[in-house]
Protein backbone atom coordinates (compact mmCIF):
# COMPACT_ATOMS: atom_id res chain seq x y z
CA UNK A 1 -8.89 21.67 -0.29
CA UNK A 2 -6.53 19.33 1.28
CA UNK A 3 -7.25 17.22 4.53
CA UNK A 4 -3.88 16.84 5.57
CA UNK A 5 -2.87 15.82 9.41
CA UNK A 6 -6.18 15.45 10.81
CA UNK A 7 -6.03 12.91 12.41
CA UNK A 8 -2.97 13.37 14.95
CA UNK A 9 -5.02 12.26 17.98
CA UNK A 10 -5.94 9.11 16.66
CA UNK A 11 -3.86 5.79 17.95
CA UNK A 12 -3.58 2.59 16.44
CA UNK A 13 -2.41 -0.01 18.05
CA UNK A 14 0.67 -2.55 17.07
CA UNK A 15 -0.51 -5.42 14.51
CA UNK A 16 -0.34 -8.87 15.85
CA UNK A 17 0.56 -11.73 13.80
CA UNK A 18 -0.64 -15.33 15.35
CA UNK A 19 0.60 -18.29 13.62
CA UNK A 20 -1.74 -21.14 13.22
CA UNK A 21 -1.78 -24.50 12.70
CA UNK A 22 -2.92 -24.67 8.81
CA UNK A 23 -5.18 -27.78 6.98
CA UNK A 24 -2.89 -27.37 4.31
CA UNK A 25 -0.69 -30.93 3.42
CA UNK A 26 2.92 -30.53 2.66
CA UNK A 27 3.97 -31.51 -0.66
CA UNK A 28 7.17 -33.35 0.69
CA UNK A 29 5.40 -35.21 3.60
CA UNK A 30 2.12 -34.32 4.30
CA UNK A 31 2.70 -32.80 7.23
CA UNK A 32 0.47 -29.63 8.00
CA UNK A 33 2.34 -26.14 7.70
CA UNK A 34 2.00 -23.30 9.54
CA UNK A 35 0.00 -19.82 8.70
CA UNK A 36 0.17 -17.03 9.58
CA UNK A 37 -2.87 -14.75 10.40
CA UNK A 38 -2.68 -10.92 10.77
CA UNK A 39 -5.18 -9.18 13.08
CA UNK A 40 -6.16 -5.31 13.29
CA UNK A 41 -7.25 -3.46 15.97
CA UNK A 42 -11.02 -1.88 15.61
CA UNK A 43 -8.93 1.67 15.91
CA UNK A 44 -6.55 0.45 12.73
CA UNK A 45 -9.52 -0.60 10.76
CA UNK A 46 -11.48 2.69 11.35
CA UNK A 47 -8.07 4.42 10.45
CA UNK A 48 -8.01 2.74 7.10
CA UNK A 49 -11.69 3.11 6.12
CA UNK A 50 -11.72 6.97 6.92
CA UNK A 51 -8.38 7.06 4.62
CA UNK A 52 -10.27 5.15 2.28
CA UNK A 53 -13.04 8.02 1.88
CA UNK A 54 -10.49 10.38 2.07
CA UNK A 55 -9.03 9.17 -0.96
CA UNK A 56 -12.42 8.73 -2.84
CA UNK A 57 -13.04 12.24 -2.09
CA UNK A 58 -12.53 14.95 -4.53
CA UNK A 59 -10.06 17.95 -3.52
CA UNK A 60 -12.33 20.59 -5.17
CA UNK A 61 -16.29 19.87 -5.10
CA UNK A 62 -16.94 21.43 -8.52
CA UNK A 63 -20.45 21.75 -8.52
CA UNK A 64 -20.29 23.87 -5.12
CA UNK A 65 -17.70 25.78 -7.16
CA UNK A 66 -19.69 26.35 -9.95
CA UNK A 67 -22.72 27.77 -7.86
CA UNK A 68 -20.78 30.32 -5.76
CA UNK A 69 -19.05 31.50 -9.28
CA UNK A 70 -22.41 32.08 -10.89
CA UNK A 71 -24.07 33.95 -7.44
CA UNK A 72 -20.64 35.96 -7.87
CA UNK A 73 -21.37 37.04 -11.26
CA UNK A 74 -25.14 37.99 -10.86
CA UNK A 75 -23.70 39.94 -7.68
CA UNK A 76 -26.02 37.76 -5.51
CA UNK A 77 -23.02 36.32 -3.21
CA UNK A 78 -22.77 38.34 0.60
CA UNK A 79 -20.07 38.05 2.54
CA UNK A 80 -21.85 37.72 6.70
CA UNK A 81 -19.11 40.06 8.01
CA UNK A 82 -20.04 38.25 11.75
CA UNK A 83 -19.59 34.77 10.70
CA UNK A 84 -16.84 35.44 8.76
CA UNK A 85 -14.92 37.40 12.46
CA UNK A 86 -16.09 34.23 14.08
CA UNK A 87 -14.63 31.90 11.77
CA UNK A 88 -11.53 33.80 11.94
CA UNK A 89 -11.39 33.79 15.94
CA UNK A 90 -12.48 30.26 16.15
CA UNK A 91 -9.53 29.63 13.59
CA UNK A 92 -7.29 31.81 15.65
CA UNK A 93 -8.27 29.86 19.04
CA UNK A 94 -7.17 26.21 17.98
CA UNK A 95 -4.12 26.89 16.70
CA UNK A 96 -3.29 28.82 19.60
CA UNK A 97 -4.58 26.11 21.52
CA UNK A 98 -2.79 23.13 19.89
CA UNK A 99 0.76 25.19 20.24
């Protein structure tokens, strides 16, 4: 399963760069250089660490795989007829919702 544009209500905000004053001697005449410093917003830096799970997550979670193929083959897997209509309508619902 792919997690793909789920996050379109999220909004980070611009990056700001702030240039410092640096310790740092110049080779030429020991004059302190400039640095520059970048700073992310809290919403950026949640952004990036729920990308970063994301990421770490597998696409297919074999072992849950594994256990609904063997309930299939002993013929112990049931469908719940009721959750699976409200899945469907609740599925239905947002996307009519977000259109």
């Amino acid at each position: 399963m792919k997690l793909t544009n789920i996050f379109p209500s999220i909004k980070t905000e611009k990056v700001q760069v702030k240039k410092t004053e640096g310790s740092a001697p110049s080779k030429a005449d020991d004059t302190a250089l400039p640095t520059d410093r970048v700073v992310l917003s809290a919403g950026s830096l949640d952004v990036q660490k729920i990308r970063d799970i994301l990421e770490q997550t597998p696409e297919v979670r074999a072992d849950r795989v594994a256990a609904l193929k063997e309930e299939i083959a002993q013929g112990k897997y049931q469908v719940d007829p009721h959750r699976l209509a409200d899945k469907m309508m609740g599925s239905l619902l947002s996307e009519t919702l977000v259109e």
